[in-house]
C-alpha atoms as a PDB file:
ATOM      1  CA  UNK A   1     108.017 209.137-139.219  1.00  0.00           C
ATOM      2  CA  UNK A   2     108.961 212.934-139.450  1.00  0.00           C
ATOM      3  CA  UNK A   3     106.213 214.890-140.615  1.00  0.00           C
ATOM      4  CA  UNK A   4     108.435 217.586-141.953  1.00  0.00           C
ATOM      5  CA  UNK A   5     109.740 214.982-144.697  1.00  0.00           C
ATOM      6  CA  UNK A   6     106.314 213.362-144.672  1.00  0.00           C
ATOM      7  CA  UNK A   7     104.879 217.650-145.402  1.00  0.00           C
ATOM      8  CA  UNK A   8     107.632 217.826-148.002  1.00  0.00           C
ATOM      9  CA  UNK A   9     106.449 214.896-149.625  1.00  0.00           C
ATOM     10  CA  UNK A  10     103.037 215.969-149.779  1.00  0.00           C
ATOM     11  CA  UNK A  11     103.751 219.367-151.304  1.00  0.00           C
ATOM     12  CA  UNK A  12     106.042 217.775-154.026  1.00  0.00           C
ATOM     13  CA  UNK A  13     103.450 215.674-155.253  1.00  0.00           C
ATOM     14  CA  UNK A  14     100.748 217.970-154.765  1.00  0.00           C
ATOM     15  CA  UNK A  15     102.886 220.643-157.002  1.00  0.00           C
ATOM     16  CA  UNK A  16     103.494 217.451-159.473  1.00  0.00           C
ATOM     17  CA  UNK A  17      99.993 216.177-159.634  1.00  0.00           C
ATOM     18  CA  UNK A  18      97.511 219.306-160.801  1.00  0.00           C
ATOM     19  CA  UNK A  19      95.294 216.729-162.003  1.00  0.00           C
ATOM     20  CA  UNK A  20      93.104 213.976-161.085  1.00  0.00           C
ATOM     21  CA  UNK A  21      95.675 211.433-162.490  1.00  0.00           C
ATOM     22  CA  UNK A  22      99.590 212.520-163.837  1.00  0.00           C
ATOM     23  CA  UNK A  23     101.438 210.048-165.584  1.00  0.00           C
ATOM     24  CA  UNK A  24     104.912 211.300-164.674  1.00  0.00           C
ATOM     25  CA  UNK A  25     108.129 211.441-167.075  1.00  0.00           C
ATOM     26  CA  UNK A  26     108.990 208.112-165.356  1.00  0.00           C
ATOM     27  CA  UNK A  27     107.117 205.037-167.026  1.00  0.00           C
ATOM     28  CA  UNK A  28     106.907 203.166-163.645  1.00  0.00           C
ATOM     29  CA  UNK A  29     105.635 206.102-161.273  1.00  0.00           C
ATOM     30  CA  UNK A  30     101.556 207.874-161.332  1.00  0.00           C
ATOM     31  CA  UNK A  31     100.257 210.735-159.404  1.00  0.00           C
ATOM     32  CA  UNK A  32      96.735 210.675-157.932  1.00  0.00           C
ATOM     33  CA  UNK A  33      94.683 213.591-156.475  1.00  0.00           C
ATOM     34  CA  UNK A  34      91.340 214.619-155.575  1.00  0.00           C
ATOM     35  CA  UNK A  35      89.231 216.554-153.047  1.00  0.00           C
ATOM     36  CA  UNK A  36      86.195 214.874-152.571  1.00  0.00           C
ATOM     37  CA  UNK A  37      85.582 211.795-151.396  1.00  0.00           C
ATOM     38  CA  UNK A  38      84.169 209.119-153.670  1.00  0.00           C
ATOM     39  CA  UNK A  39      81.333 206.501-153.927  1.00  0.00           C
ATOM     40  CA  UNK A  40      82.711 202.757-154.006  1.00  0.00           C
ATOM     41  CA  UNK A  41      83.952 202.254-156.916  1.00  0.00           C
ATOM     42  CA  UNK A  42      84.714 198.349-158.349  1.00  0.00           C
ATOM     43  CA  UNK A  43      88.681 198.165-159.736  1.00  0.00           C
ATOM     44  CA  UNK A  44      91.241 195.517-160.437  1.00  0.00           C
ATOM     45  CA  UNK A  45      94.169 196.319-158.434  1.00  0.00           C
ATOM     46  CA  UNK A  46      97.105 194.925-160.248  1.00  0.00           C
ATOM     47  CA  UNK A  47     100.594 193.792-158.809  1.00  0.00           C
ATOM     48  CA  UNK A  48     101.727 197.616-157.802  1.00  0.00           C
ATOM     49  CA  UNK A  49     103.013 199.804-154.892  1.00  0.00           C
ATOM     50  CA  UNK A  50     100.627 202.278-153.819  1.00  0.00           C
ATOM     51  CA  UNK A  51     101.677 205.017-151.253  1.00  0.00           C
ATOM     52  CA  UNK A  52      98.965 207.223-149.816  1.00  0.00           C
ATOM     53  CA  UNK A  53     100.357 210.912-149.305  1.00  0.00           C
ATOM     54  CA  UNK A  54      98.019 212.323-147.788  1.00  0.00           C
ATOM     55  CA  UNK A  55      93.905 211.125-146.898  1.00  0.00           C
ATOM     56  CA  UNK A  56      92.526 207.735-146.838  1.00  0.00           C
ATOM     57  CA  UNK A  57      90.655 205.163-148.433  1.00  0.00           C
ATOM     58  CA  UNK A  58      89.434 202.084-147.925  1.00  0.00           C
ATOM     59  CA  UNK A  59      89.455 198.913-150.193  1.00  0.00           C
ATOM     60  CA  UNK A  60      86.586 195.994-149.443  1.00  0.00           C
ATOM     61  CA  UNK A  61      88.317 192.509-151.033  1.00  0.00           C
ATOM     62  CA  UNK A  62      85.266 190.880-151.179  1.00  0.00           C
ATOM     63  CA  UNK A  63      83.394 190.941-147.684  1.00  0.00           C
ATOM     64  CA  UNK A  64      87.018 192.160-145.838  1.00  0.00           C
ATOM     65  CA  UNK A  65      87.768 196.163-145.127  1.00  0.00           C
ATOM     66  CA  UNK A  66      91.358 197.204-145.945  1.00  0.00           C
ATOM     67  CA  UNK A  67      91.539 200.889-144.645  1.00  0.00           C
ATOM     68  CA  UNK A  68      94.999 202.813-145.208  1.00  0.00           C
ATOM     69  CA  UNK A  69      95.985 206.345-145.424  1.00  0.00           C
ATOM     70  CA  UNK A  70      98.083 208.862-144.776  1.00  0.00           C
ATOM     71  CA  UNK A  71     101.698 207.383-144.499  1.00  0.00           C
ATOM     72  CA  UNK A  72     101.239 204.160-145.406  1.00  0.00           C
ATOM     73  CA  UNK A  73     101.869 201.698-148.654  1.00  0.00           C
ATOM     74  CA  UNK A  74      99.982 199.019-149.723  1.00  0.00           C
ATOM     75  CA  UNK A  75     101.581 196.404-151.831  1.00  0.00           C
ATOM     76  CA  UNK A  76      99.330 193.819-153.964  1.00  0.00           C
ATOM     77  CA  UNK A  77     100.912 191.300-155.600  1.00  0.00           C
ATOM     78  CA  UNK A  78      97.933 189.777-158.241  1.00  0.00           C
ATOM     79  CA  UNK A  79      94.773 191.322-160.059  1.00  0.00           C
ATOM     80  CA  UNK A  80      92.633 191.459-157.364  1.00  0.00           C
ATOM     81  CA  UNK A  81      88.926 192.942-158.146  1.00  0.00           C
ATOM     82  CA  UNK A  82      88.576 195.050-155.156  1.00  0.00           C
ATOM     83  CA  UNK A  83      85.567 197.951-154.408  1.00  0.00           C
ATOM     84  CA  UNK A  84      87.333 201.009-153.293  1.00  0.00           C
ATOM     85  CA  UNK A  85      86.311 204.683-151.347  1.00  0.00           C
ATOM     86  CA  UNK A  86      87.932 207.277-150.585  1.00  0.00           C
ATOM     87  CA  UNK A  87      87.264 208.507-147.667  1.00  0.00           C
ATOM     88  CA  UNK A  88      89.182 211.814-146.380  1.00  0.00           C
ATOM     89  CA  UNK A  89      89.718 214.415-149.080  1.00  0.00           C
ATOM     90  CA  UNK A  90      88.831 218.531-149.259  1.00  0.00           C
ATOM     91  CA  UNK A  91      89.542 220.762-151.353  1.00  0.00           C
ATOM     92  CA  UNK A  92      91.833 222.444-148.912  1.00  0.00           C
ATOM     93  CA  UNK A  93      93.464 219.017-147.917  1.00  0.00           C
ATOM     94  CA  UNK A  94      93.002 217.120-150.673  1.00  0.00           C
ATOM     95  CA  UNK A  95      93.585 212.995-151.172  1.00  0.00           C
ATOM     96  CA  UNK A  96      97.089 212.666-152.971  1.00  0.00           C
ATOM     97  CA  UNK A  97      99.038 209.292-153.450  1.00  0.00           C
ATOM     98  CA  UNK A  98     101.088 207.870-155.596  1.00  0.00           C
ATOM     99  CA  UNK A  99     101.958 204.556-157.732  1.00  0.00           C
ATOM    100  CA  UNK A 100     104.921 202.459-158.409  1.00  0.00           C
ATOM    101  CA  UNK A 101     104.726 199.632-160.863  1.00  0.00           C
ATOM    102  CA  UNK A 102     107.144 196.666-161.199  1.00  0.00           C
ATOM    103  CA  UNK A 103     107.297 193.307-162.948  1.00  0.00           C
ATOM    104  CA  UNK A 104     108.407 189.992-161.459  1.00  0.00           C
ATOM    105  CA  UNK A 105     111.522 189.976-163.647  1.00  0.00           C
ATOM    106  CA  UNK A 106     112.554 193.284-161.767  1.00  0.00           C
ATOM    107  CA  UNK A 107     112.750 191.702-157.859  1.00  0.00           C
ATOM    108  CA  UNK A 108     114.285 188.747-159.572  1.00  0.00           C
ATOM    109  CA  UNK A 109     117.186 190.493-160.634  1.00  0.00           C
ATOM    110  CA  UNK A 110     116.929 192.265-157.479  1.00  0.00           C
ATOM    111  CA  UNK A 111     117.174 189.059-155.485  1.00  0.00           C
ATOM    112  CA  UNK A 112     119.986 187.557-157.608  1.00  0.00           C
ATOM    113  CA  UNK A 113     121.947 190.863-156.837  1.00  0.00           C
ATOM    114  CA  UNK A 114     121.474 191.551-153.709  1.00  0.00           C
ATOM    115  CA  UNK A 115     122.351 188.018-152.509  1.00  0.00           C
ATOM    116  CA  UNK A 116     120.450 188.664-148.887  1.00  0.00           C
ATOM    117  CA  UNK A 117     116.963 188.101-148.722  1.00  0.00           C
ATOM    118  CA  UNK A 118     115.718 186.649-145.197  1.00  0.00           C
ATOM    119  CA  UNK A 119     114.526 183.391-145.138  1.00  0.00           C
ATOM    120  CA  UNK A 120     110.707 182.267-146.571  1.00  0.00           C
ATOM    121  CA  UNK A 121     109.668 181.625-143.205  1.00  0.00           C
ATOM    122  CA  UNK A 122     110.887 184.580-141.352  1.00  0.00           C
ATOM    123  CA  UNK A 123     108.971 186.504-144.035  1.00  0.00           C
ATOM    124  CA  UNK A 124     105.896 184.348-143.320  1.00  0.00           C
ATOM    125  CA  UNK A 125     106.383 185.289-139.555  1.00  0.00           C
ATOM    126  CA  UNK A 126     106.636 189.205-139.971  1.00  0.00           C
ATOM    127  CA  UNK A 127     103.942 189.261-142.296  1.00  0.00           C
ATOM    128  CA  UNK A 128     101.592 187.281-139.494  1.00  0.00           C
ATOM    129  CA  UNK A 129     102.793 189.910-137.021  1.00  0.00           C
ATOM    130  CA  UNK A 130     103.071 193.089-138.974  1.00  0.00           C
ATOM    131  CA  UNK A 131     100.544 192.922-141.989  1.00  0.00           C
ATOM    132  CA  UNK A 132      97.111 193.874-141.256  1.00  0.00           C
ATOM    133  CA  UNK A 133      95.255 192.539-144.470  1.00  0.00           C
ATOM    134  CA  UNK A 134      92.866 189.738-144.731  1.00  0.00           C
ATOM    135  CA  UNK A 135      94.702 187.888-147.353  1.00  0.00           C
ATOM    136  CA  UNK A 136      98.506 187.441-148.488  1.00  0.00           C
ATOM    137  CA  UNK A 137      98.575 188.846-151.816  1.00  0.00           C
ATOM    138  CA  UNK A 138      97.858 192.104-150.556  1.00  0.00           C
ATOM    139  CA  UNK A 139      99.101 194.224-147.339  1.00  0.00           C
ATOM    140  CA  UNK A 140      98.956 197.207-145.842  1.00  0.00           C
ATOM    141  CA  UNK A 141     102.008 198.503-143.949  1.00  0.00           C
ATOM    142  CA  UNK A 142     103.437 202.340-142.718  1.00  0.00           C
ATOM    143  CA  UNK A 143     106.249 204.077-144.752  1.00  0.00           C
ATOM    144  CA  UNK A 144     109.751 204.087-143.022  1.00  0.00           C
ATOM    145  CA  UNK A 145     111.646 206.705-142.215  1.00  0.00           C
ATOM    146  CA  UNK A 146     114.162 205.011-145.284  1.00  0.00           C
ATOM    147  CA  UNK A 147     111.160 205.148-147.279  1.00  0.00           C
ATOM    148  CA  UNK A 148     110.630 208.510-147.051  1.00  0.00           C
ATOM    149  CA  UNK A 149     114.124 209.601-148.173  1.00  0.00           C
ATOM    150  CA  UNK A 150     113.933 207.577-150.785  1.00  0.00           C
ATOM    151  CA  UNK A 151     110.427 209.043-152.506  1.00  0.00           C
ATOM    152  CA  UNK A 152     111.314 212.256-151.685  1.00  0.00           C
ATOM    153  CA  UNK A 153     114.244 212.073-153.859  1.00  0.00           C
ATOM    154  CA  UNK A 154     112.415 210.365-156.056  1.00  0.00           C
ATOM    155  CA  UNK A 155     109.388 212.754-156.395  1.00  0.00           C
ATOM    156  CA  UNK A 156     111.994 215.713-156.352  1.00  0.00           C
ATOM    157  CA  UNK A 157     113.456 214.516-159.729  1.00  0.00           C
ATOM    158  CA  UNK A 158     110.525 215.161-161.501  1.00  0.00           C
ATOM    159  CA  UNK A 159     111.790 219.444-161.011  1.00  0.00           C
ATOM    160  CA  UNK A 160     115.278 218.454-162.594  1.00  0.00           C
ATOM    161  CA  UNK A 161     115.547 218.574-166.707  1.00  0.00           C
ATOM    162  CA  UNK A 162     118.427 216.474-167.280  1.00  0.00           C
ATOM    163  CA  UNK A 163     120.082 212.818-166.581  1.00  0.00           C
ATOM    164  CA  UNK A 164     116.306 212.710-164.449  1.00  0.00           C
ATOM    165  CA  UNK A 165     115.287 209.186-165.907  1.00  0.00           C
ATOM    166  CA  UNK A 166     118.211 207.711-165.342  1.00  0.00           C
ATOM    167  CA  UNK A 167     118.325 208.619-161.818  1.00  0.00           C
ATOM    168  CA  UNK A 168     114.806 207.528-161.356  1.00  0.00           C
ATOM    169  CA  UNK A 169     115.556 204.156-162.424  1.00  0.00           C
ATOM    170  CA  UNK A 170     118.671 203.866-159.469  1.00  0.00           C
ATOM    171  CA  UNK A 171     115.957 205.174-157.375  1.00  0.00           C
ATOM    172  CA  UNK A 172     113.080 202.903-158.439  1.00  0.00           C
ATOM    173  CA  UNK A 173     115.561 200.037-157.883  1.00  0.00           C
ATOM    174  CA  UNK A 174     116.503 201.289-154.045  1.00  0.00           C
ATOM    175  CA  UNK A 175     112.914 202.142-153.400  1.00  0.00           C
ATOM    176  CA  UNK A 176     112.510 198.029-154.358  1.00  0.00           C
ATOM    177  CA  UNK A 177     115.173 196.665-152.322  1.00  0.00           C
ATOM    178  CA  UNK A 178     113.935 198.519-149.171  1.00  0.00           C
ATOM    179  CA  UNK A 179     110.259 197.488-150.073  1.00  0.00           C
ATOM    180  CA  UNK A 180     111.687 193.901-150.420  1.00  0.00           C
ATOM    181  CA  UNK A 181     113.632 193.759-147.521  1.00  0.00           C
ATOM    182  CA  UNK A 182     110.268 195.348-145.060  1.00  0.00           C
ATOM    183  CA  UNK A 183     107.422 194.040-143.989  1.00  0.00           C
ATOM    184  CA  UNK A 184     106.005 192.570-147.329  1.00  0.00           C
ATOM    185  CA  UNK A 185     109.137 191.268-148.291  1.00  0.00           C
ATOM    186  CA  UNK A 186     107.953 187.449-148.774  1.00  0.00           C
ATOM    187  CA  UNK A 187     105.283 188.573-150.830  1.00  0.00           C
ATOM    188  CA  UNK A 188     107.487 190.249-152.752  1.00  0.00           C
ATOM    189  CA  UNK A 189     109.662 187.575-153.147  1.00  0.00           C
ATOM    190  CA  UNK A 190     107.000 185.503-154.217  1.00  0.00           C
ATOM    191  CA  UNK A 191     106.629 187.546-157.423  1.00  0.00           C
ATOM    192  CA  UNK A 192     109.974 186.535-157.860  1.00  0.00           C
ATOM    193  CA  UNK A 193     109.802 182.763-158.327  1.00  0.00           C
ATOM    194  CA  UNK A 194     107.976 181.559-161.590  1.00  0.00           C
ATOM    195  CA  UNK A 195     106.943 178.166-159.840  1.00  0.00           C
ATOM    196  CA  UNK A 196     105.812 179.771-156.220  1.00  0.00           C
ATOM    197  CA  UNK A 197     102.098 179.226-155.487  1.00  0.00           C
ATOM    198  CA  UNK A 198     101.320 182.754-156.104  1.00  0.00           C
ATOM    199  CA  UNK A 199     102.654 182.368-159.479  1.00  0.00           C
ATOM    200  CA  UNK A 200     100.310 179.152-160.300  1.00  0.00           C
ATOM    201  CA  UNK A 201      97.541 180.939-159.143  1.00  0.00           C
ATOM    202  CA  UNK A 202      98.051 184.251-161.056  1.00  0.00           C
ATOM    203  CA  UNK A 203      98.143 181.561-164.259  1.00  0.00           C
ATOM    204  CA  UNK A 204      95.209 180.899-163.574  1.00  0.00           C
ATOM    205  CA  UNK A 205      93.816 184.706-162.829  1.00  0.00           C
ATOM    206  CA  UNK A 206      94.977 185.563-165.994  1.00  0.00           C
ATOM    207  CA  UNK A 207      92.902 182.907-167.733  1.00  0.00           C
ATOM    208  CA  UNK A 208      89.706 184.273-165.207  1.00  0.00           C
ATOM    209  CA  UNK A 209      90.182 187.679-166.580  1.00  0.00           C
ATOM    210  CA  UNK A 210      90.232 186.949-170.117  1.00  0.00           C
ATOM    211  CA  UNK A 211      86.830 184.565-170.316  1.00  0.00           C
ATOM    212  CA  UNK A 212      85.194 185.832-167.203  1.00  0.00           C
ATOM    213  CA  UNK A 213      82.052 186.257-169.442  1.00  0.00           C
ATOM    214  CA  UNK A 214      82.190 183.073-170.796  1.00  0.00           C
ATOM    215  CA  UNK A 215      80.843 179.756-169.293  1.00  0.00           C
ATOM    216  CA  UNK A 216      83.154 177.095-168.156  1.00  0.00           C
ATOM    217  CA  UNK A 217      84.348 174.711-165.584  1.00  0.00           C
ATOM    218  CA  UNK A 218      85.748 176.374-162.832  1.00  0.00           C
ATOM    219  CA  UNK A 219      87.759 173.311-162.451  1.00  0.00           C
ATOM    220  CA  UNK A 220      89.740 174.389-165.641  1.00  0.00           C
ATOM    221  CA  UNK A 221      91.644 177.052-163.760  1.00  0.00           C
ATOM    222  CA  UNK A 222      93.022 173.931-161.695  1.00  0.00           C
ATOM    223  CA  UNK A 223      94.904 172.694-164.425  1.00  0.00           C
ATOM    224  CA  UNK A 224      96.445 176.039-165.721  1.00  0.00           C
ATOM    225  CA  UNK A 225      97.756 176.917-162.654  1.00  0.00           C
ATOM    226  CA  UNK A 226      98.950 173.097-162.333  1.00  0.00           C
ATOM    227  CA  UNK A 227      98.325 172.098-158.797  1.00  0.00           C
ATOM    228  CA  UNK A 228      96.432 169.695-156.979  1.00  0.00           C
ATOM    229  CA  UNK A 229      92.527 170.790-156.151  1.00  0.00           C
ATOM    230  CA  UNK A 230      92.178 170.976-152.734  1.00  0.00           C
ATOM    231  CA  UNK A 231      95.922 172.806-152.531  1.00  0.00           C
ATOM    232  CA  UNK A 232      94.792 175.344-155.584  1.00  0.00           C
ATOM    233  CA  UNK A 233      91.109 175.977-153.749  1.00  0.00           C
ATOM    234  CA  UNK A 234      92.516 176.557-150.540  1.00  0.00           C
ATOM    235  CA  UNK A 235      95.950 178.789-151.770  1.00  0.00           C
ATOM    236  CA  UNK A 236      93.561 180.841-154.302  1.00  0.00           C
ATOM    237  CA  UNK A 237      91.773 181.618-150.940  1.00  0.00           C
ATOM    238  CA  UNK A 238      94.213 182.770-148.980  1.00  0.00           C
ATOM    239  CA  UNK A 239      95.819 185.002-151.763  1.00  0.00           C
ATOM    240  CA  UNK A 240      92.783 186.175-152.939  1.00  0.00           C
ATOM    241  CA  UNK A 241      90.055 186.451-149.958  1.00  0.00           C
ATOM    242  CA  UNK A 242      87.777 184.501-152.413  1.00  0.00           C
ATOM    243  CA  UNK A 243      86.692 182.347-154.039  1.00  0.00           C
ATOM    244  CA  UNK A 244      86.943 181.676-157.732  1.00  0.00           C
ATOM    245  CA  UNK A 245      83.572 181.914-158.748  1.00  0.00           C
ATOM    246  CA  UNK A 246      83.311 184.929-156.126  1.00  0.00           C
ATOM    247  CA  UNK A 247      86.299 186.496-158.213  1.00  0.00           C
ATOM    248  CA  UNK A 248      84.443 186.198-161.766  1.00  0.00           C
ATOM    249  CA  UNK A 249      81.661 187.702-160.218  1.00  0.00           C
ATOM    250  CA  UNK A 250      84.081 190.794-159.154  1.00  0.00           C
ATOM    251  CA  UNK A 251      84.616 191.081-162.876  1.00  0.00           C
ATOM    252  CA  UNK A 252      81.562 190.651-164.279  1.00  0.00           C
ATOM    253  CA  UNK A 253      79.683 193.238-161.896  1.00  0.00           C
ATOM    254  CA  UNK A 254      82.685 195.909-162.762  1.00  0.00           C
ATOM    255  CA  UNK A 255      81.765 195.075-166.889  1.00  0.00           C
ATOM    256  CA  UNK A 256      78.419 195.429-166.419  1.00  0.00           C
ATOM    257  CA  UNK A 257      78.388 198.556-164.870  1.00  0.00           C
ATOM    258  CA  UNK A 258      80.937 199.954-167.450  1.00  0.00           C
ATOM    259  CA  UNK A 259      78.441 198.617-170.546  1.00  0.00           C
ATOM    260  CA  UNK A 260      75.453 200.263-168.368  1.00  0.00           C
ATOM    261  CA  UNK A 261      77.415 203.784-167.593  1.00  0.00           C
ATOM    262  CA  UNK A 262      79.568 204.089-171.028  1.00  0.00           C
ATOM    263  CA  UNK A 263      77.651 202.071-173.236  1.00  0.00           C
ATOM    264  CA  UNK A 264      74.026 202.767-172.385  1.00  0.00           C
ATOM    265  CA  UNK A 265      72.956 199.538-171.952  1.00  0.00           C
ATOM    266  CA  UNK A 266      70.077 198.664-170.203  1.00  0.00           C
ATOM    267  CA  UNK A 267      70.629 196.943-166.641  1.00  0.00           C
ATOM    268  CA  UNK A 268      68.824 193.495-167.887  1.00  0.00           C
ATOM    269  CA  UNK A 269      71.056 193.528-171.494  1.00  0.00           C
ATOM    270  CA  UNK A 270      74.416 194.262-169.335  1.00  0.00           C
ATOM    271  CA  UNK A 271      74.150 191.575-166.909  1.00  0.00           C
ATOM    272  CA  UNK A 272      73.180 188.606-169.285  1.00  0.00           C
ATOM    273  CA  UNK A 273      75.676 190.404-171.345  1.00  0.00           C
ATOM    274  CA  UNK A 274      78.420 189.267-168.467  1.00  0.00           C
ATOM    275  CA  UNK A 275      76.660 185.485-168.152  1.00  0.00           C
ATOM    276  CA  UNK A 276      73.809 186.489-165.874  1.00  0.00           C
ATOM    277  CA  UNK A 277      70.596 184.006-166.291  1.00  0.00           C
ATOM    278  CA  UNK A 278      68.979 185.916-163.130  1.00  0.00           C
ATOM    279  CA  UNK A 279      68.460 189.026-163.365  1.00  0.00           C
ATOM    280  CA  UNK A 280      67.513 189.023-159.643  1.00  0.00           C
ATOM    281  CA  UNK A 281      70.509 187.415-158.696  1.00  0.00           C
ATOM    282  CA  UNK A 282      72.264 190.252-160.829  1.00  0.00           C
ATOM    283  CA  UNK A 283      70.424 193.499-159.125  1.00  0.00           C
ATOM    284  CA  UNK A 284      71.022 191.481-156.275  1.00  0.00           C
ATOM    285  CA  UNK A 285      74.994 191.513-156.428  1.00  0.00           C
ATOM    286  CA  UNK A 286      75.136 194.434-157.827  1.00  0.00           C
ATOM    287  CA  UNK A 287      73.767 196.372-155.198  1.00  0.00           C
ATOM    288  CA  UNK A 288      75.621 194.228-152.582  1.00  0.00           C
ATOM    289  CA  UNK A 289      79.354 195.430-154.130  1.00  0.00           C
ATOM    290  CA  UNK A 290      77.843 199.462-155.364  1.00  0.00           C
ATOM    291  CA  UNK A 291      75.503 200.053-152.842  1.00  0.00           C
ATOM    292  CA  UNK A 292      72.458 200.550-155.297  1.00  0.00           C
ATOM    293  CA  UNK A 293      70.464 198.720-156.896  1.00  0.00           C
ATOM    294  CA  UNK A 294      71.502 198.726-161.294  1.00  0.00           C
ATOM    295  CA  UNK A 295      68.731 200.863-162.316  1.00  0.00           C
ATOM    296  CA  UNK A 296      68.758 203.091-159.104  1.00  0.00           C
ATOM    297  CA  UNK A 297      72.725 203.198-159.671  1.00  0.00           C
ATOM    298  CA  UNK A 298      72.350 204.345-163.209  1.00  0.00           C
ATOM    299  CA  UNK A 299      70.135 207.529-162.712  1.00  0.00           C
ATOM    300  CA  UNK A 300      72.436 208.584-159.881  1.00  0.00           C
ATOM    301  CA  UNK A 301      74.799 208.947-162.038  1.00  0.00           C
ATOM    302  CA  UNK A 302      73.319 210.578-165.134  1.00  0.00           C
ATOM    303  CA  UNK A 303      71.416 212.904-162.553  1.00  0.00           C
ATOM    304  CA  UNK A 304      75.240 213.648-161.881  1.00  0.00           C
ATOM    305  CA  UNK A 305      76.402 212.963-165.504  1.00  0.00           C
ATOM    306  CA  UNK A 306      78.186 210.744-166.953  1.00  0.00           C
ATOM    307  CA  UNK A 307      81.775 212.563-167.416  1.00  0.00           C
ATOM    308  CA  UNK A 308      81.205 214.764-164.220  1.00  0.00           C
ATOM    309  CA  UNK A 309      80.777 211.431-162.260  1.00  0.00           C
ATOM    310  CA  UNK A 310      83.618 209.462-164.347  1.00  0.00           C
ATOM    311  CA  UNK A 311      86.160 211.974-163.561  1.00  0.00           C
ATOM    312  CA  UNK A 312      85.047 212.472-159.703  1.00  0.00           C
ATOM    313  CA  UNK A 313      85.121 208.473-159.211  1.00  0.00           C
ATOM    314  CA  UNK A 314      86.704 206.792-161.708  1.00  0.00           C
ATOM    315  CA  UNK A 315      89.371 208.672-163.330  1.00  0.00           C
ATOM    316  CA  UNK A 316      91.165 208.906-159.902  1.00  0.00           C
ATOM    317  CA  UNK A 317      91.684 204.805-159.670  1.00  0.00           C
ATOM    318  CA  UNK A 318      93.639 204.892-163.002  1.00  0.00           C
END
C-alpha cells in the first residue's frame, strides 16, 4: 500500500472530521475521530464497512479478539453485539476511520449487473485463507491499493460544491464492487440472497433484538429463521461466535448499562429491568464484558461525568 495515498487519505478525513463523529453530505458515508484511547465499550455493529485511517482498535465478539487498524477494513455482515477499545490514539496522531453503509438490495443489483461474481466456494476458500476473524459474518482484511484510489476520491468530494452527491453514489457503487469482488466477497454475497443462511439467521436476530428483555423460548428463533435445529444452532454459531442466549445477554448488559449511566437507575433495578433474576449472575456478567463490576462501573464514570465520559467513549462508536 503507498503511504503517500494512505497520508493523503488520512489528512482528508482528518480535515473532514473536526469532530468526534461527522455525518458527511453523503447519507451512506460517517467520519470518526478521537485522541484518546477508550475503555471497552459494548455496541451492536450492524451490516457496514468500516475502514480504519489511522490507529487501532480492537473488537472482543464474545470471548474472541478482533484487532485491526491502520489500513485495514472490516466488513460485518449482521448486528453483532460486540465490546470494543480503542487502542492507539493522541492528540497529535489521533484515531480517524471511517463508515460505509449498504443494504442487501444494493450488492443485489450489484451482482445482477456485474454478471461476474466468483463462485460460492472459491469465496469460502479465500475467506479460510485470507480472513483473520473468528466467525464468518464478520472479517478483517487490508485496504488495496484499488481501494485506496477509490476512497480518496471519494473522501475528496466532500471539498467540491456541486454534482458531489451524485458522484458519490458512482463512487459508493465502485467502492462495492471492489469490496465484493476481495477478500470478503462471499460474505458479501451472502447479503445478497434473501434465502442464504445468513439471511435466516439475521430473521431471527432481528426478532432477538426487539424482545431481548422479554422471556421466551429460545427455540422460537428456530422457526423465524425457518431451518432445521441442529443446522440453525450450529450456522448461528459460526456467523455469530455465539450462542443465542450468549447474544441476548450482549444486549441486555449494553441496556442495562445505558438505563444505569443515562437513566440513573440503580444497578439491581437495571438488570431485572433487562430479565435478570440474579443479581449475582448480573454483576457477574457485567463485569466480565466492562471490566468493572455495575456499581464500581457507575462511579467511574460520574467521577468522570456523565457527558465528559459519553462523548470520550461512546459518541465515537456512532
Amino acid at each position: 500500500m503507498p503511504q503517500d495515498r494512505l497520508a493523503a487519505l488520512q489528512a482528508a478525513v482528518s480535515r473532514h472530521c473536526p469532530e468526534k463523529v461527522t455525518h458527511t453530505a453523503f447519507d451512506f458515508l460517517t467520519l470518526y475521530r478521537t485522541g484518546t484511547v477508550t475503555d471497552p465499550v459494548l455496541v451492536v455493529y450492524e451490516p457496514r464497512i468500516y475502514i480504519v485511517v489511522q490507529g487501532q482498535k480492537i473488537l472482543h465478539l464474545h470471548d474472541q479478539p478482533l484487532p485491526y487498524g491502520e489500513g485495514e477494513y472490516l466488513i460485518s455482515t449482521l448486528d453483532l453485539p460486540v465490546s470494543g477499545q480503542i487502542t492507539r490514539a493522541s492528540a497529535e496522531r489521533p484515531y480517524l476511520a471511517l463508515c460505509i453503509s449498504f443494504s442487501s438490495t444494493e450488492m443485489e443489483q450489484l451482482l445482477r449487473e456485474s454478471q461476474s461474481a466468483l463462485s460460492r466456494q472459491a469465496r469460502k476458500l479465500a475467506l479460510r485463507k485470507e480472513n483473520s476473524s473468528p466467525i464468518s459474518a464478520m472479517g478483517v482484511s487490508r485496504i488495496t491499493d484499488d481501494l485506496l484510489d477509490a476512497l480518496l476520491r471519494l473522501v475528496g468530494l466532500l471539498a467540491r460544491n456541486s454534482d458531489q452527491k451524485f458522484l458519490a453514489q458512482l463512487y459508493k457503487k465502485e467502492l462495492l464492487y471492489l469490496f465484493l469482488h476481495g477478500q470478503q466477497g462471499h460474505v458479501l454475497q451472502e447479503t445478497a440472497h434473501l434465502q442464504s443462511d445468513l439471511s435466516r439467521i439475521n430473521r431471527a436476530i432481528i426478532h432477538l433484538r426487539h424482545h431481548f428483555q422479554e422471556r421466551f423460548e429460545i427455540g422460537t428463533l428456530v422457526k423465524i429463521a425457518g431451518m432445521g435445529q441442529s443446522s440453525f444452532y450450529k450456522r448461528f454459531g459460526e456467523l455469530t461466535g455465539m450462542t443465542p442466549v450468549q447474544y441476548r445477554t450482549k444486549l441486555r448488559l449494553q441496556e442495562a448499562r445505558r438505563l444505569m449511566v443515562h437513566e440513573e437507575m440503580s444497578a439491581a433495578s437495571a438488570g431485572f429491568q433487562v430479565g435478570y433474576d440474579s443479581p449475582s449472575q448480573f454483576s457477574r456478567e457485567y463485569r466480565k464484558t466492562f471490566g468493572r463490576p455495575p456499581q464500581a462501573d457507575l462511579q467511574h464514570i460520574r467521577r468522570m461525568g456523565v457527558d465528559a465520559y459519553t462523548a470520550q467513549h461512546e459518541d465515537v462508536w456512532f
